[in-house]
C-alpha atoms as a PDB file:
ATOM      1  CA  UNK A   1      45.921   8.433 -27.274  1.00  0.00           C
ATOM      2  CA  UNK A   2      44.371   5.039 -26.646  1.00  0.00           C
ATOM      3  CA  UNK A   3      47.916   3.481 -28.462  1.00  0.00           C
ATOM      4  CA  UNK A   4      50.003   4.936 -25.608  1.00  0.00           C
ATOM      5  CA  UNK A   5      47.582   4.207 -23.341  1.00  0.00           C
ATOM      6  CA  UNK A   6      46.577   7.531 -22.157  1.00  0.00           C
ATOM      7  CA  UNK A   7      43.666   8.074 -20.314  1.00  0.00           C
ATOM      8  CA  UNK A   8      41.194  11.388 -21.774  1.00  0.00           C
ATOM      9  CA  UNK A   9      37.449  12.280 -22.091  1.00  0.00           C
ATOM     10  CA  UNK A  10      36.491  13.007 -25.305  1.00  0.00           C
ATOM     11  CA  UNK A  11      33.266  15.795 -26.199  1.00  0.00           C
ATOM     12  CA  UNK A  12      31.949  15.590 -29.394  1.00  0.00           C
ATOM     13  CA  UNK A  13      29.990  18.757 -30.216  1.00  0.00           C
ATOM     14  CA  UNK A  14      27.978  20.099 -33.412  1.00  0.00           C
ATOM     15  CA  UNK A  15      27.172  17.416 -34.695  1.00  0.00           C
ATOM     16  CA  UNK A  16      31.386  16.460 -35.120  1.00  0.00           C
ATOM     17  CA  UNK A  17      32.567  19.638 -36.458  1.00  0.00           C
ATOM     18  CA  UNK A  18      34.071  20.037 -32.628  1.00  0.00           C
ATOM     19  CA  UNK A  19      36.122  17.776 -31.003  1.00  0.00           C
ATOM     20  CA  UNK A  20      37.103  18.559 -27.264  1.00  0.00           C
ATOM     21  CA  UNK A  21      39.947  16.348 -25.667  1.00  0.00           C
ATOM     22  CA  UNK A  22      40.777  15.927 -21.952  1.00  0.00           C
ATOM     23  CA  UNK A  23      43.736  13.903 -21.185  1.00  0.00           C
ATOM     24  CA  UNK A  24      43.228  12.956 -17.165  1.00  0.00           C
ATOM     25  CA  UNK A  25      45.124  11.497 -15.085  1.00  0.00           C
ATOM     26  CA  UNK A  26      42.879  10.830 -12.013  1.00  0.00           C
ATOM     27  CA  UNK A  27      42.358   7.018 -12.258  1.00  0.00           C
ATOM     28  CA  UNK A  28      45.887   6.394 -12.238  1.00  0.00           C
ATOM     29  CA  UNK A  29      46.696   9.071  -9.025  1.00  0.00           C
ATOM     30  CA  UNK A  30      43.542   6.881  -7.599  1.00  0.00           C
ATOM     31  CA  UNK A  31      45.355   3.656  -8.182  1.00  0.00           C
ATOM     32  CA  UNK A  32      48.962   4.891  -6.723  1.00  0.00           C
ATOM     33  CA  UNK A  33      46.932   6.295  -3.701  1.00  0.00           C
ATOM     34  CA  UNK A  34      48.052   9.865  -4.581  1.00  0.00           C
ATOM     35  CA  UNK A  35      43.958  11.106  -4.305  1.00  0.00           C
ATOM     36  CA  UNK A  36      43.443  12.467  -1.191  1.00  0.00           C
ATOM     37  CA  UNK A  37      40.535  10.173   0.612  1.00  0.00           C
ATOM     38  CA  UNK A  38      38.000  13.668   1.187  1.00  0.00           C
ATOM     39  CA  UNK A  39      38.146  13.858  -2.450  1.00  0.00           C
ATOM     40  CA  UNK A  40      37.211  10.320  -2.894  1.00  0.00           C
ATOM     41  CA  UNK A  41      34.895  10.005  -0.338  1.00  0.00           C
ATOM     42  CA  UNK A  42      32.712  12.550  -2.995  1.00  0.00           C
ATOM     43  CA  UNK A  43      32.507   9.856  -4.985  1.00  0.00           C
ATOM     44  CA  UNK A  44      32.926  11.548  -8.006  1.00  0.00           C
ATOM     45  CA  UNK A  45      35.056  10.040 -10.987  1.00  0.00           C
ATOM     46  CA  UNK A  46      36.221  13.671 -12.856  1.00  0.00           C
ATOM     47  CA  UNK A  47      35.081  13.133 -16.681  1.00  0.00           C
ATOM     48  CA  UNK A  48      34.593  15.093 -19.759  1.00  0.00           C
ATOM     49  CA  UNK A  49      31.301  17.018 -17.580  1.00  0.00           C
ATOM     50  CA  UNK A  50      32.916  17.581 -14.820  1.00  0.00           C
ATOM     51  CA  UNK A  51      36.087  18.789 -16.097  1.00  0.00           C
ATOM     52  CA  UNK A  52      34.150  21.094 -18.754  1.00  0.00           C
ATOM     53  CA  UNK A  53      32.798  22.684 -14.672  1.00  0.00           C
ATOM     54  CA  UNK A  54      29.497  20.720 -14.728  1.00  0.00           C
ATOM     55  CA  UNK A  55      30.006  19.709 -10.920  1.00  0.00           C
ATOM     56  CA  UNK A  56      27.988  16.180 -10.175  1.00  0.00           C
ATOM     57  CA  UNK A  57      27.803  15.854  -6.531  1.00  0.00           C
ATOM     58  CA  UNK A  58      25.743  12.746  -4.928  1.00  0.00           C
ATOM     59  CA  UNK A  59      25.926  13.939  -1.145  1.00  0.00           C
ATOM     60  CA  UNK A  60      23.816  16.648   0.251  1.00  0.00           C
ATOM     61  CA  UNK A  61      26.806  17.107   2.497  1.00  0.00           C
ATOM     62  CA  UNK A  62      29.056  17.568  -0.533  1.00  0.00           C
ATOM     63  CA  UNK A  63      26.841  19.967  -2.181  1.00  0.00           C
ATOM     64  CA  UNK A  64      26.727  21.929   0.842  1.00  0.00           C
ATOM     65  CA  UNK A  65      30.604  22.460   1.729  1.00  0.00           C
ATOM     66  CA  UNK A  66      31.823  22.401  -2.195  1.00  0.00           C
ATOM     67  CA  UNK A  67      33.556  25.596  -2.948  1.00  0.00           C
ATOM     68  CA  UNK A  68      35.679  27.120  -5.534  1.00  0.00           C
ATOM     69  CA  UNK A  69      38.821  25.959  -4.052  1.00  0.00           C
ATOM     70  CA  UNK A  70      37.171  22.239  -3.755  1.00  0.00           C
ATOM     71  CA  UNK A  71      36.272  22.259  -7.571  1.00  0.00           C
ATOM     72  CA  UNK A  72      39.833  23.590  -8.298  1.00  0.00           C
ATOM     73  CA  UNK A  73      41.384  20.658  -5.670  1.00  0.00           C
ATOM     74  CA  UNK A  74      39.253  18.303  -7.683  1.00  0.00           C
ATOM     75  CA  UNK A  75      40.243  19.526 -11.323  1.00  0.00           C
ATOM     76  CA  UNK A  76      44.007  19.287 -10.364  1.00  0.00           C
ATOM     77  CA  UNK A  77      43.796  15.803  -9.058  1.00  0.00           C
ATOM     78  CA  UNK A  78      42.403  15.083 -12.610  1.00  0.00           C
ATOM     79  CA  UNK A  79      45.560  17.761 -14.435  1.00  0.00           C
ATOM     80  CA  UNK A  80      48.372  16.419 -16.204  1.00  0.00           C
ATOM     81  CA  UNK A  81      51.891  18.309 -15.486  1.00  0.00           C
ATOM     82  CA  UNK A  82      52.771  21.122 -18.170  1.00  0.00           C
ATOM     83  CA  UNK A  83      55.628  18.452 -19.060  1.00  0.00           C
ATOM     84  CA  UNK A  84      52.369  15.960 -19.453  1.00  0.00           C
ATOM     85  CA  UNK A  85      50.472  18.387 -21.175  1.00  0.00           C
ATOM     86  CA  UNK A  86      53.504  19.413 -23.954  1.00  0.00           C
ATOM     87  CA  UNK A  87      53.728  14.929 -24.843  1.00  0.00           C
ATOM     88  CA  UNK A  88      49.678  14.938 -25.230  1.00  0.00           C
ATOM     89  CA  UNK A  89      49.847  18.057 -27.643  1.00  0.00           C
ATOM     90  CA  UNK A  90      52.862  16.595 -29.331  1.00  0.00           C
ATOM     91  CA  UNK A  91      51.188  13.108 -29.695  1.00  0.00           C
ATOM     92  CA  UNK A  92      48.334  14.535 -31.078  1.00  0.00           C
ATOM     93  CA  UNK A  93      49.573  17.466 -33.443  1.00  0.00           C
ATOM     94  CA  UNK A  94      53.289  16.897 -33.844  1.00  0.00           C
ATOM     95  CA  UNK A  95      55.837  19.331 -32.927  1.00  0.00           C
ATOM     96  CA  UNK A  96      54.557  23.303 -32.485  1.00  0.00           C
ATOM     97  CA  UNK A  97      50.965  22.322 -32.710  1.00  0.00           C
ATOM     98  CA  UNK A  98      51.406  21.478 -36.747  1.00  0.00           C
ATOM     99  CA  UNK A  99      48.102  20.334 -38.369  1.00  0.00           C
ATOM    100  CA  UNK A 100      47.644  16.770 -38.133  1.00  0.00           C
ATOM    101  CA  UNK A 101      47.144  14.009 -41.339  1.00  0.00           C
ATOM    102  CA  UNK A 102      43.710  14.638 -40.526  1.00  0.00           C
ATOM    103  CA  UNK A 103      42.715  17.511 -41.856  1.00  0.00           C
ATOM    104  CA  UNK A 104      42.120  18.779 -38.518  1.00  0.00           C
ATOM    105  CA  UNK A 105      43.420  22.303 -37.393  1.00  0.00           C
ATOM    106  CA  UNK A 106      44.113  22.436 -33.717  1.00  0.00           C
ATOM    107  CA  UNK A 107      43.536  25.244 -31.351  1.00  0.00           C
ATOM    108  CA  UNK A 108      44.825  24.867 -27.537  1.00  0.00           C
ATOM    109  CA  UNK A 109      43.778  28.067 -25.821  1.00  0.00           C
ATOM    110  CA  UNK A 110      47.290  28.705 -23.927  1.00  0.00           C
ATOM    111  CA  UNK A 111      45.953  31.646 -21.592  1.00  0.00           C
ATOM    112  CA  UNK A 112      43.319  29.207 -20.430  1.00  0.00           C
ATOM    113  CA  UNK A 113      45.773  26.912 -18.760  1.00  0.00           C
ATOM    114  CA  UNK A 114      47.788  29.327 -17.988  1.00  0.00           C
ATOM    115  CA  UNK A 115      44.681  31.305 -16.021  1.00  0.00           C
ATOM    116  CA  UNK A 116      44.128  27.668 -14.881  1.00  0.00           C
ATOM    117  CA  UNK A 117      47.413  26.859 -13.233  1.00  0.00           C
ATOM    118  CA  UNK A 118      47.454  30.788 -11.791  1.00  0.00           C
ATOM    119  CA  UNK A 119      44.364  29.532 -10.178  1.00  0.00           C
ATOM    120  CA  UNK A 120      45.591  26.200  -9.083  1.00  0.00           C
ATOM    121  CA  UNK A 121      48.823  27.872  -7.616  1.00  0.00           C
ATOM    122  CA  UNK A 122      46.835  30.311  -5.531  1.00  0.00           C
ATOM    123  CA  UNK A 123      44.801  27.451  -4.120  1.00  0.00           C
ATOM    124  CA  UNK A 124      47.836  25.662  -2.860  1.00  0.00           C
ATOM    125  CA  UNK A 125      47.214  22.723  -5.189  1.00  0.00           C
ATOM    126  CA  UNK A 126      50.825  22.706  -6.749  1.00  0.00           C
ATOM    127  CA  UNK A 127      52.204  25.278  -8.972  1.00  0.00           C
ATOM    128  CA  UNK A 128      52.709  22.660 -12.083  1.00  0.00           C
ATOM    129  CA  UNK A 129      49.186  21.376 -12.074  1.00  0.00           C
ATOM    130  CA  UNK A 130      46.966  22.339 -15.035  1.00  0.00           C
ATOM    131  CA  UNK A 131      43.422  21.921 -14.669  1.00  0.00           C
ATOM    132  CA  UNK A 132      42.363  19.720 -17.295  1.00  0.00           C
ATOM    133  CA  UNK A 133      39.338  21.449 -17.944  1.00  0.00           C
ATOM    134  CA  UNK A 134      40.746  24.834 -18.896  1.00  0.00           C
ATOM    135  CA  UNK A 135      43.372  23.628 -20.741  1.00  0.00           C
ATOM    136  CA  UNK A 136      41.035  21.356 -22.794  1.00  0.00           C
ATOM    137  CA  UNK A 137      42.650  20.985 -26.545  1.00  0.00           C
ATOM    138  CA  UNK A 138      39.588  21.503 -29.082  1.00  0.00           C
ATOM    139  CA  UNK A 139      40.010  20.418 -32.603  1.00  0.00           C
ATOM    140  CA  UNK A 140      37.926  21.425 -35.413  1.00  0.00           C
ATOM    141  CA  UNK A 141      37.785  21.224 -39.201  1.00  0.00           C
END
């Protein structure tokens, strides 16, 4: 991911046997002015705890008017596309999810993302987003 230059979080869990990848997009939707400014007047940067739904918020006013519908607003501005989505898995396990050089066997939980973008879409936050955090791709040996 870092050779194509694709931004992610990265969760290492138990001890290594558990990977967790998030590719994210949010720095570069920052950059191209595509963030709306409410979401970055939180102040918060989405990484691999926020996107995993551990919700840092610095404002007391923040704290008191985040909702559901602000977490999922936050999550999508952080979502690749499902085109996005299909490169990263392809970049990382080959075509049809195959089992990398590795030795690693992957496991993308596909209702997950699809529960996410349901979610997203009901919120108004674009049909095509997939939130990041549900649609995490975990490896393990």
């Amino acid at each position: 991911m870092q050779a194509a230059n694709m931004p992610h979080n990265m969760l290492i869990a138990e001890c290594g046997s558990r990977v967790f990848l998030w590719p994210q997009r949010y720095a570069e939707r920052q950059a191209r002015g595509e963030v709306p400014d409410h979401l970055l007047d939180i102040g918060v940067n989405p990484a691999v705890w926020e996107i995993s739904g551990h919700m840092v918020l610095k404002r007391v006013q923040d704290y008191a008017e985040f909702t559901e519908a602000s977490a999922w607003e936050l999550l999508a501005a952080v979502s690749l596309s499902e085109d996005q989505l299909a490169a990263a898995e392809g970049m990382l396990f080959g075509v049809g999810g195959a089992a990398s050089p590795h030795g690693f066997t992957p496991h993308v939980d596909s209702n997950a993302g699809k529960a996410a973008s349901a979610a997203v879409a009901e919120h108004g936050l674009g049909g095509k987003a997939m939130a990041a955090g549900a649609a995490a791709v975990a490896c393990s040996t």
